[in-house]
N, C-alpha and C. Protein backbone atom coordinates (compact mmCIF):
# COMPACT_ATOMS: atom_id res chain seq x y z
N UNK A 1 0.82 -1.19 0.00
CA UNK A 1 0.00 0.00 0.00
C UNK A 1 0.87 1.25 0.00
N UNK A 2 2.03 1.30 0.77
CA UNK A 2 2.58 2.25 0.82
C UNK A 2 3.59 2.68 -0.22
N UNK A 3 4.45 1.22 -1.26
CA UNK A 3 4.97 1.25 -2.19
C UNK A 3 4.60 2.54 -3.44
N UNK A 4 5.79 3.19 -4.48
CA UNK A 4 5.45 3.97 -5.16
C UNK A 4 4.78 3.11 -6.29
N UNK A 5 4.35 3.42 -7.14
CA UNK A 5 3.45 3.09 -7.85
C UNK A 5 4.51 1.99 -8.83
N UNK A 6 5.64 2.74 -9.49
CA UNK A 6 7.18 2.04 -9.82
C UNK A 6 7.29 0.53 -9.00
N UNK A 7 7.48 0.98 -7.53
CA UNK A 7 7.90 -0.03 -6.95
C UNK A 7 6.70 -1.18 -7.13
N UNK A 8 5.83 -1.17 -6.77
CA UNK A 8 4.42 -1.45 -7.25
C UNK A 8 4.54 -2.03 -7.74
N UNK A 9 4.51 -2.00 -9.28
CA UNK A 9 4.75 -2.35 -10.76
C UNK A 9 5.50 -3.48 -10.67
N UNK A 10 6.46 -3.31 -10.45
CA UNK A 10 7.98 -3.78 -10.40
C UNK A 10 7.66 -5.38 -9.63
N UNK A 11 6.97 -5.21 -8.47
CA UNK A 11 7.33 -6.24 -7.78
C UNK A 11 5.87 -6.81 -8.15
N UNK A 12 4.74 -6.74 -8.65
CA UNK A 12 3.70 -7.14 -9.35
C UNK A 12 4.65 -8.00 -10.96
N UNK A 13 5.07 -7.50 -11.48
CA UNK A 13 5.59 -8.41 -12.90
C UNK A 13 6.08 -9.48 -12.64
N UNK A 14 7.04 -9.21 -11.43
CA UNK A 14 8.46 -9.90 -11.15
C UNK A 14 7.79 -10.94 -10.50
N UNK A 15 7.05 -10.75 -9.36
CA UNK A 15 6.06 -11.47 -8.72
C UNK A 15 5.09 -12.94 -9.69
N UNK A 16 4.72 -12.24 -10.48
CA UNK A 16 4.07 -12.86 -11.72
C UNK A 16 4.90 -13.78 -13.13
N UNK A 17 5.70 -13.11 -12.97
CA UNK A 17 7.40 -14.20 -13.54
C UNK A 17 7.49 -15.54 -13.26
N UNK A 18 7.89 -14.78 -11.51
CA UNK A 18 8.40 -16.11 -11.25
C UNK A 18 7.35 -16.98 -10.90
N UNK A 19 5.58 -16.71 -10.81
CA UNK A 19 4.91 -18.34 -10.55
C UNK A 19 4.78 -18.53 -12.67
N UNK A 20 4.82 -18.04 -13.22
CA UNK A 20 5.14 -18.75 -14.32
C UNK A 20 6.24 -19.59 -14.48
N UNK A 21 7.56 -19.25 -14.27
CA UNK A 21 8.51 -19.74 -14.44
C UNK A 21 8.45 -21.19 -13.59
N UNK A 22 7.88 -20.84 -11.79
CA UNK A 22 7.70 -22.10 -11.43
C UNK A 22 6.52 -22.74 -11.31
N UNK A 23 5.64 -22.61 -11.70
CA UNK A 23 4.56 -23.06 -12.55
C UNK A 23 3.59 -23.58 -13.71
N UNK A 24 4.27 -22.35 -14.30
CA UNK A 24 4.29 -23.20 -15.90
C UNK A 24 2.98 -22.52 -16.27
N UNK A 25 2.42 -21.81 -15.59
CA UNK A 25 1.23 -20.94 -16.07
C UNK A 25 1.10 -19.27 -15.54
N UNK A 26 0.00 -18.86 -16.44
CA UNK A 26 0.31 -17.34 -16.36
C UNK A 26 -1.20 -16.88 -15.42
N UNK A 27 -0.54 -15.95 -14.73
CA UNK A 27 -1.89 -16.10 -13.77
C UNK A 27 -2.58 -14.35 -13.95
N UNK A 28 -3.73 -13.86 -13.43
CA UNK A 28 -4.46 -12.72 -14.03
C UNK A 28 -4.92 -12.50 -12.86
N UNK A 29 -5.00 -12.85 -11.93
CA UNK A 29 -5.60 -12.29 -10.17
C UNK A 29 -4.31 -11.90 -9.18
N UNK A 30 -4.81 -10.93 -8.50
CA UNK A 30 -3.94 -9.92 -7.77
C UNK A 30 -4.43 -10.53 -6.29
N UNK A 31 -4.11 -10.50 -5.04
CA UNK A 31 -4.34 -10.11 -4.20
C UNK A 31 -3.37 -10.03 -3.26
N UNK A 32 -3.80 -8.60 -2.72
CA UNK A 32 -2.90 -7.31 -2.04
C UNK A 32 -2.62 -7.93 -0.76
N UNK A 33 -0.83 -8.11 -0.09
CA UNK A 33 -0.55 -8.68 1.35
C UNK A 33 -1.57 -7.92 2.16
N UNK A 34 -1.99 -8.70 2.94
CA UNK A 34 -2.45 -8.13 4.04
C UNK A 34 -3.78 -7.49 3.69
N UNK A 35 -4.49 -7.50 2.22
CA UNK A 35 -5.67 -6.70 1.86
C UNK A 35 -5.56 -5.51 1.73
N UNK A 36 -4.32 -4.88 1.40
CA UNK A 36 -3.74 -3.61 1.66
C UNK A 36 -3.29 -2.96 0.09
N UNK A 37 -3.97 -2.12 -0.23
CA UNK A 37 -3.95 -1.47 -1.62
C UNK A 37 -4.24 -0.07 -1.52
N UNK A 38 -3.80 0.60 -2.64
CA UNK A 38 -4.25 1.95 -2.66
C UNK A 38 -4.95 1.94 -4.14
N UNK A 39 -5.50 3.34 -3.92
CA UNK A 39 -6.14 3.49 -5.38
C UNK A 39 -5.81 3.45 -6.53
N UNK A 40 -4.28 4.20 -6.41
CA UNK A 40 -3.67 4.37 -7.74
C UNK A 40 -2.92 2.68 -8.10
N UNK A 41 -2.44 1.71 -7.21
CA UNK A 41 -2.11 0.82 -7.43
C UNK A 41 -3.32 -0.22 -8.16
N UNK A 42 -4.40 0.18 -7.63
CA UNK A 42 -5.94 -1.05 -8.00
C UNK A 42 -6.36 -0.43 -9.31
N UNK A 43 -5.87 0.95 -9.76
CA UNK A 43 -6.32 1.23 -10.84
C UNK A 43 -5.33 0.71 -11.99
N UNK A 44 -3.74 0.66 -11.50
CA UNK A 44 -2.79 0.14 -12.38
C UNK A 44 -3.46 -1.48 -12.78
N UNK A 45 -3.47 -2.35 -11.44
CA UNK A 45 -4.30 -3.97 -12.08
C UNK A 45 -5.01 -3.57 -13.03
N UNK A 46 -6.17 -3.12 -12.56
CA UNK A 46 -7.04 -3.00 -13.64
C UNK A 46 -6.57 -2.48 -15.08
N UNK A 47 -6.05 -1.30 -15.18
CA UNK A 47 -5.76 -1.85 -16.25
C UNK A 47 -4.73 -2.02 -17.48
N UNK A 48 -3.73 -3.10 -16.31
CA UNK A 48 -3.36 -4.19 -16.98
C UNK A 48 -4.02 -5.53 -17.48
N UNK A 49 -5.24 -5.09 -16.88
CA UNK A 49 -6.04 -6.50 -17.32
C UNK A 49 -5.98 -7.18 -16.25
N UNK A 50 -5.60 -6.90 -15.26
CA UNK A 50 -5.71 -7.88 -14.09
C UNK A 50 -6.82 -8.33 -12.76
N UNK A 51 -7.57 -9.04 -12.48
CA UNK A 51 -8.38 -9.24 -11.61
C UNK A 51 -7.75 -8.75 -10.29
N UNK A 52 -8.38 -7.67 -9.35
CA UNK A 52 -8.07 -7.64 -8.45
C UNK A 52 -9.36 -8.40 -7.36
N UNK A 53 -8.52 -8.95 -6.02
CA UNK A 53 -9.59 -10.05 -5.47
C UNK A 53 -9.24 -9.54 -3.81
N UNK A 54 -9.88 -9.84 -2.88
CA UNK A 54 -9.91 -10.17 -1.57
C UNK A 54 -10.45 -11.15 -1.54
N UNK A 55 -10.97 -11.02 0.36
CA UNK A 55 -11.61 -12.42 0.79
C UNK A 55 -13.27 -12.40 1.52
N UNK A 56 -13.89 -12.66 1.60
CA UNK A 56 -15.39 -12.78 2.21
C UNK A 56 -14.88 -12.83 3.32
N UNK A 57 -13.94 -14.21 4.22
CA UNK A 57 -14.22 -14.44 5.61
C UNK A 57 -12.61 -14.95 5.53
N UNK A 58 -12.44 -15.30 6.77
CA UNK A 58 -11.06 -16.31 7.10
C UNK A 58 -11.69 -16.95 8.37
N UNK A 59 -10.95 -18.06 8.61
CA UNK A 59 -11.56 -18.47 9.99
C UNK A 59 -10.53 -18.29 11.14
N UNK A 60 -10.82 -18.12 12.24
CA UNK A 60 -10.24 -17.74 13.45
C UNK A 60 -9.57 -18.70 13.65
N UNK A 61 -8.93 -19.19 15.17
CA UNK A 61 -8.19 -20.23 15.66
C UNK A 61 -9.37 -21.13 16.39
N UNK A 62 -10.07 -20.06 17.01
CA UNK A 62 -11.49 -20.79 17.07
C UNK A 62 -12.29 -21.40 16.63
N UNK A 63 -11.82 -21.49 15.00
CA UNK A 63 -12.80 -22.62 14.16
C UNK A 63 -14.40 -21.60 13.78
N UNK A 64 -14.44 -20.02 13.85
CA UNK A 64 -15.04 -19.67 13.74
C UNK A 64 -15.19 -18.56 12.54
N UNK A 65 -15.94 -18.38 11.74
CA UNK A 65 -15.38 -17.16 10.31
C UNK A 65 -15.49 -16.07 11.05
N UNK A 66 -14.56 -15.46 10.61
CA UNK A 66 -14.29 -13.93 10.85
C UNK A 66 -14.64 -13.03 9.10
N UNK A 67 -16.01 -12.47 9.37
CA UNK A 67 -16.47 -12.02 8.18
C UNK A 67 -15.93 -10.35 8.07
N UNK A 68 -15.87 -9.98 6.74
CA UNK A 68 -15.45 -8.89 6.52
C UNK A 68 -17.00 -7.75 6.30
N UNK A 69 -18.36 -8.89 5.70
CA UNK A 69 -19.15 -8.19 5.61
C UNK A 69 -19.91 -8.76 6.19
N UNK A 70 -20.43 -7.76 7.45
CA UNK A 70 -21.11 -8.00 8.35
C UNK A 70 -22.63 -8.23 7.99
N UNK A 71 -23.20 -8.11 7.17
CA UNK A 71 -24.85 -8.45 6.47
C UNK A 71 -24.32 -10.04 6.85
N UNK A 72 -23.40 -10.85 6.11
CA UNK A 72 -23.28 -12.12 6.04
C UNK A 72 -22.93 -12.84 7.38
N UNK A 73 -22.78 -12.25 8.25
CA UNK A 73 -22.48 -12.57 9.59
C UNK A 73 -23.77 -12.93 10.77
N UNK A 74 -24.55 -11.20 10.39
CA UNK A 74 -25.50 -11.48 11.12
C UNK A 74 -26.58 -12.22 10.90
N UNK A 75 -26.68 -12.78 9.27
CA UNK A 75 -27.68 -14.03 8.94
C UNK A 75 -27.02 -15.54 9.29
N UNK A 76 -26.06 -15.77 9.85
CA UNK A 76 -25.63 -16.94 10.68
C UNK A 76 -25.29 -17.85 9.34
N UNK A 77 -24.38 -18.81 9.91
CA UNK A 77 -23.71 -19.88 9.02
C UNK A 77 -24.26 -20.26 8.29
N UNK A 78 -26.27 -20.62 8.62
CA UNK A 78 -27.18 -21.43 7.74
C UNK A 78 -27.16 -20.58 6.28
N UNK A 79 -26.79 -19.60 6.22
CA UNK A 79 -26.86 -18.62 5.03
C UNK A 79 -25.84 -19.04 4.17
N UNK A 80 -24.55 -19.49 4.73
CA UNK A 80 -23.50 -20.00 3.89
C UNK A 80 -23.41 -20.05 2.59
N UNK A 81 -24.16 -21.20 2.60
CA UNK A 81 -24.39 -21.56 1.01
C UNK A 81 -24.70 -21.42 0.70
N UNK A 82 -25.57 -20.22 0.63
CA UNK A 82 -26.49 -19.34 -0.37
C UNK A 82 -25.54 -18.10 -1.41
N UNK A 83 -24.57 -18.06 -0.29
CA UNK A 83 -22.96 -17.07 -0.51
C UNK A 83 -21.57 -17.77 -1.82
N UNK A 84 -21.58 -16.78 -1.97
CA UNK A 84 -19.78 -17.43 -2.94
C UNK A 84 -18.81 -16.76 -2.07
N UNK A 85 -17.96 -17.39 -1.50
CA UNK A 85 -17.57 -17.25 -0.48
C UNK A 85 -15.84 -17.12 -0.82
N UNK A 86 -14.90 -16.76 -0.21
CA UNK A 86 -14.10 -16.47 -0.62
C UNK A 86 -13.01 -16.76 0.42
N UNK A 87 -12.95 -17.60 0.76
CA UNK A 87 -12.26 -17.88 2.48
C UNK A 87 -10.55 -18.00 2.55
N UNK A 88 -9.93 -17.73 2.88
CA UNK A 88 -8.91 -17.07 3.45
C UNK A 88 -8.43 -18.00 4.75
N UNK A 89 -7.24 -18.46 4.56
CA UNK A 89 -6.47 -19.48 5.41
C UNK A 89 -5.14 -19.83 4.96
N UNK A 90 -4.86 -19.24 6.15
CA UNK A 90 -3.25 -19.59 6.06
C UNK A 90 -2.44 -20.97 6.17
N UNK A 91 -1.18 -20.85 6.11
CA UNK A 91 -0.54 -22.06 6.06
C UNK A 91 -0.41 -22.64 7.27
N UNK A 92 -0.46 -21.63 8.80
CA UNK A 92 -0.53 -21.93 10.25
C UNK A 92 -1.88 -22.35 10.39
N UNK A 93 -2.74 -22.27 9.88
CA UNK A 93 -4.16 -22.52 10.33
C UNK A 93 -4.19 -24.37 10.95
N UNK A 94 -4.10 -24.71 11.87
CA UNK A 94 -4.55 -25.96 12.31
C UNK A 94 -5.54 -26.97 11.71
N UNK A 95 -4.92 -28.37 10.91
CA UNK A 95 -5.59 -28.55 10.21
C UNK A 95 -7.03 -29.00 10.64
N UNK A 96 -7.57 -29.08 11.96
CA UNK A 96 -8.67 -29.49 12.56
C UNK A 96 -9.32 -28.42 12.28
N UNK A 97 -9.07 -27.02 12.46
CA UNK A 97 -10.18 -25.59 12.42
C UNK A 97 -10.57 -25.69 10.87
N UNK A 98 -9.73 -25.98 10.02
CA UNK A 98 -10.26 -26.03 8.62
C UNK A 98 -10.82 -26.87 7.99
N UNK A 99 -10.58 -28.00 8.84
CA UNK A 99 -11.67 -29.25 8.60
C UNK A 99 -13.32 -28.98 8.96
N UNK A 100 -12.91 -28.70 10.65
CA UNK A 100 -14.30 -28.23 11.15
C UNK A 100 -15.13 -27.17 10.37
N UNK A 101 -14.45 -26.23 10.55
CA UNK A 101 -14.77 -24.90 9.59
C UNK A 101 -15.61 -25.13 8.06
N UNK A 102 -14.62 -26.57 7.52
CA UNK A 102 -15.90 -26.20 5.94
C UNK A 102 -17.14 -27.57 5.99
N UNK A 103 -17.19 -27.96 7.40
CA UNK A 103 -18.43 -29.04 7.49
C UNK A 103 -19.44 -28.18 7.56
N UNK A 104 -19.32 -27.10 7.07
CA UNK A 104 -21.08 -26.11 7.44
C UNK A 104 -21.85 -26.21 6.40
């Protein structure tokens, strides 16, 4: 977020290089460390053609979603799957909370 727009750039291509290089495919979705973007950077994705993305929810340590939009929170889990959901989990996440977590 705080990067110049240059620096930005720079580490967006380079970034995008190398999962081609170790991947073997070219990828078109952005998403910002930490959910952290500025305007002039979300306007550069765009347009380069690039999908910019966040997340709906992540789940806690508690095995519980931590929603970003609260409408989807206060209609309770049973709403779930009515949602496209976008969930967010890290590599520390315990693999029991993420088990539990997508039996809903």
């Amino acid at each position: 977020k705080k990067l110049s727009l240059s620096e930005f750039s720079c580490n967006v291509k380079e970034s995008f290089r190398i999962i081609e290089d170790v991947c073997g495919v070219k990828t078109g979705y952005f998403r910002p460390p930490f959910g952290q973007i500025n305007l002039l950077q979300a306007v550069w994705l765009l347009a380069h053609g690039l999908v910019l993305f966040l997340w709906s929810c992540g789940v806690s340590e508690s095995g519980k979603f931590d929603f970003i939009n609260p409408e989807i929170s206060e209609k309770g889990e049973k709403s779930l799957a009515k949602h496209r959901l976008i969930i967010l989990l890290h590599d520390y996440t315990p693999l029991n909370i993420i088990k539990e977590s997508m039996e809903i």
